[in-house]
Protein backbone atom coordinates (compact mmCIF):
# COMPACT_ATOMS: atom_id res chain seq x y z
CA UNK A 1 -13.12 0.12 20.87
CA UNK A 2 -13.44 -3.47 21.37
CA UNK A 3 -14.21 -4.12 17.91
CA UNK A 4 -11.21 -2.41 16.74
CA UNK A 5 -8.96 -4.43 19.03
CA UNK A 6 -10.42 -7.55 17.77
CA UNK A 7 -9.83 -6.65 14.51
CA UNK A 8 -6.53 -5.67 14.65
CA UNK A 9 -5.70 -9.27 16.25
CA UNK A 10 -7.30 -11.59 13.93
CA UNK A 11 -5.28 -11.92 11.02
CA UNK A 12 -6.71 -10.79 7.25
CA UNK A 13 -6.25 -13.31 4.52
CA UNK A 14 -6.02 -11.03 0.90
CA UNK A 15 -6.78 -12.73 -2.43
CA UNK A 16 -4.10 -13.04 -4.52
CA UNK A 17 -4.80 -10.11 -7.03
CA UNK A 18 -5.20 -8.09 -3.99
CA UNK A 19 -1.98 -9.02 -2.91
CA UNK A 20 -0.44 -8.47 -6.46
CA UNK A 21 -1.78 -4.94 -6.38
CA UNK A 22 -0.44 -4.26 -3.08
CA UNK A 23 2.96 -4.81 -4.21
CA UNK A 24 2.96 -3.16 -7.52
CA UNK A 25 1.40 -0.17 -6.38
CA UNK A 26 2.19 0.02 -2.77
CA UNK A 27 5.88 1.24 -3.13
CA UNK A 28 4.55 4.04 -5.78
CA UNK A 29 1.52 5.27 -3.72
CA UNK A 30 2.29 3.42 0.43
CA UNK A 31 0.98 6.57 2.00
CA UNK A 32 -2.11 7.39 0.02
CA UNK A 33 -2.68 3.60 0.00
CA UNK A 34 -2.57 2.88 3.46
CA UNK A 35 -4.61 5.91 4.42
CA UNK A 36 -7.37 4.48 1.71
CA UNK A 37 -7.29 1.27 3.41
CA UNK A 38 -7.63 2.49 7.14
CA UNK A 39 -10.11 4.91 6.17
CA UNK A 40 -12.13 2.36 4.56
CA UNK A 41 -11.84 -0.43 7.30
CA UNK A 42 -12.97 2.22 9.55
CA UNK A 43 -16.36 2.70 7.66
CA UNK A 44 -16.61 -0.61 7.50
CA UNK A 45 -16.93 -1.26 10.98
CA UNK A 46 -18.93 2.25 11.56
CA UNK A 47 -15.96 4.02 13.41
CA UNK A 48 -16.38 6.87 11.51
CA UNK A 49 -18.51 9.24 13.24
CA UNK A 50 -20.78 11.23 10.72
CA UNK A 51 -20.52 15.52 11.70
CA UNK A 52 -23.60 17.75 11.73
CA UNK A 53 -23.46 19.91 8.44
CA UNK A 54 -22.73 22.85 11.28
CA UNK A 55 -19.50 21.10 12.37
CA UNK A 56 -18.22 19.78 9.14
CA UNK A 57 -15.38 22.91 8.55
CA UNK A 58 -14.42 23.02 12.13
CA UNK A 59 -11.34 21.40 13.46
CA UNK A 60 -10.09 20.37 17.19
C-alpha cells in the first residue's frame, strides 16, 4: 500500500508522443484508456494478485 501511495505522489513525466497519443485518442476511447493504464501500472508494481485456476470464475 505504501508503494501505491508513493506512486501516486511523485509526479510522471510522459514523452511527447505519449502525450500526443493521449490527446488524440483519449477523448475517443478515456474509459477503456484509463482502465488500460491503471491496470497496467498495477502489474507493474505487482499489485495484481495472481488467482488459483480454482478461483479464477468466482466473484466477491
Amino acid at each position: 500500500m505504501q508503494k501505491a501511495k508513493d506512486m501516486y505522489q511523485k509526479k510522471i513525466r510522459f514523452p511527447e508522443d505519449i502525450c500526443q497519443a493521449i490527446e488524440r485518442n483519449g477523448e475517443l476511447e478515456c474509459r477503456k484508456f484509463n482502465t488500460e493504464v491503471i491496470y497496467q501500472l498495477r502489474k507493474a508494481y505487482g499489485l495484481i494478485e495472481k488467482k488459483s485456476p480454482n478461483c479464477a470464475n468466482s466473484r466477491g
